[in-house]
Protein backbone atom coordinates (compact mmCIF):
# COMPACT_ATOMS: atom_id res chain seq x y z
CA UNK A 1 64.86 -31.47 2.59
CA UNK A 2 64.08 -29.58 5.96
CA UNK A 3 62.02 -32.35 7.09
CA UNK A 4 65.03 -34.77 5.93
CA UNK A 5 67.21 -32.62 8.43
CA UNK A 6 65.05 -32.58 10.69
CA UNK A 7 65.04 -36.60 10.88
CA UNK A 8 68.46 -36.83 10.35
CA UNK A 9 69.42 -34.44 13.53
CA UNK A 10 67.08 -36.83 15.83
CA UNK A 11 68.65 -39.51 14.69
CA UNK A 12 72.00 -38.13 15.73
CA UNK A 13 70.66 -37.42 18.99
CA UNK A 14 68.65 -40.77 19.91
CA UNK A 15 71.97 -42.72 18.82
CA UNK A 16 74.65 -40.21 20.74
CA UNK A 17 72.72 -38.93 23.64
CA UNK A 18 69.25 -39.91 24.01
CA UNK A 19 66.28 -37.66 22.60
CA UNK A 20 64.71 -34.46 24.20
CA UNK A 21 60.95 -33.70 25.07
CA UNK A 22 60.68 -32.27 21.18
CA UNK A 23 62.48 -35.01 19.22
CA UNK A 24 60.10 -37.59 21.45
CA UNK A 25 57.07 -35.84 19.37
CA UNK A 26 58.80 -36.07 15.89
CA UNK A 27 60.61 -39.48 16.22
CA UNK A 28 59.49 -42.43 13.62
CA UNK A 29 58.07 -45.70 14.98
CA UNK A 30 61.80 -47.19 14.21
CA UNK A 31 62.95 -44.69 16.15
CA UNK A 32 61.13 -45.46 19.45
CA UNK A 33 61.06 -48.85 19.29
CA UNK A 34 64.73 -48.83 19.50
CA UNK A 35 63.85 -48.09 23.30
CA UNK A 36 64.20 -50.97 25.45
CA UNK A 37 60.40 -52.55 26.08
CA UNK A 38 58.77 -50.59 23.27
CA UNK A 39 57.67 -53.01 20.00
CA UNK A 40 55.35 -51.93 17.38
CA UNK A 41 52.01 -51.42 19.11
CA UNK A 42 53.49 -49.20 21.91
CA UNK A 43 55.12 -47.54 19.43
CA UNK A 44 51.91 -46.82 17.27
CA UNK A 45 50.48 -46.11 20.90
CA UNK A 46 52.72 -43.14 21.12
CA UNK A 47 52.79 -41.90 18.23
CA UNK A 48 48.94 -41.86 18.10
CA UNK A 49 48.42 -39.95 21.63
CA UNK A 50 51.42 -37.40 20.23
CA UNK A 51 49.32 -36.70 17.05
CA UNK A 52 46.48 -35.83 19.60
CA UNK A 53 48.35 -34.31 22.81
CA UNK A 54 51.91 -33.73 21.51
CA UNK A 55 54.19 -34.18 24.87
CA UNK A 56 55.16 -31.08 27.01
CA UNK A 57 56.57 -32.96 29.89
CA UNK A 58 57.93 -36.73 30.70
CA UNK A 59 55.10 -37.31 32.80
CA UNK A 60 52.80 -37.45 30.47
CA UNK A 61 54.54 -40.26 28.79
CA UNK A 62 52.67 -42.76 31.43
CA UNK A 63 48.91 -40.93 30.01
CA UNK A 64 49.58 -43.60 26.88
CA UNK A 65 47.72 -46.62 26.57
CA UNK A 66 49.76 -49.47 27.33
CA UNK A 67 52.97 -47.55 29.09
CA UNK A 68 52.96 -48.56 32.78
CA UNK A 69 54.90 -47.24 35.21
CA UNK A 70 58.41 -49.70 34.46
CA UNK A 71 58.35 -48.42 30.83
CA UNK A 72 57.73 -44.55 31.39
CA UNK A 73 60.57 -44.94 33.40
CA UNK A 74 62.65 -46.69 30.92
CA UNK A 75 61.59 -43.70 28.24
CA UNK A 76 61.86 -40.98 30.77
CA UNK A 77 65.31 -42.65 31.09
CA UNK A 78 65.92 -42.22 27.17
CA UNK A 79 64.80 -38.25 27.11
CA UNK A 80 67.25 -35.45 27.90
CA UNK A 81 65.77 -33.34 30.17
């Protein structure tokens, strides 16, 4: 149920206001490819370098395989600072 909450709240968020630095590291694949530019394999990209290096700042958004500097904008762009 927590975890349900948990998923439920970033939901809320991504849809109303963007997502923050946290909800980036819990978000579903869904979830992020909803962002403009990201499709499945990004998304798996991110998810993948998260598992290993879960993000503390935006900048490390642009450390993923296959985000250049156009598309760490775009998510940077997405993520309440």
């Amino acid at each position: 149920m927590k975890k349900f909450l948990s998923v439920l709240g970033a939901l809320s968020l991504v849809a109303l206001y963007g997502m923050s630095i946290e909800e980036l590291n819990i978000v579903t694949k869904e979830q992020l490819m909803e962002i403009n530019g990201i499709g499945k394999s990004k998304a798996e990209a991110i998810i993948k370098y998260r598992e290993e290096h879960p993000f503390k700042s935006l900048e490390e958004v642009e450390e993923v395989s296959g985000i250049g500097p156009s598309l760490a904008k775009t998510i940077k762009e997405s993520v309440i600072k």
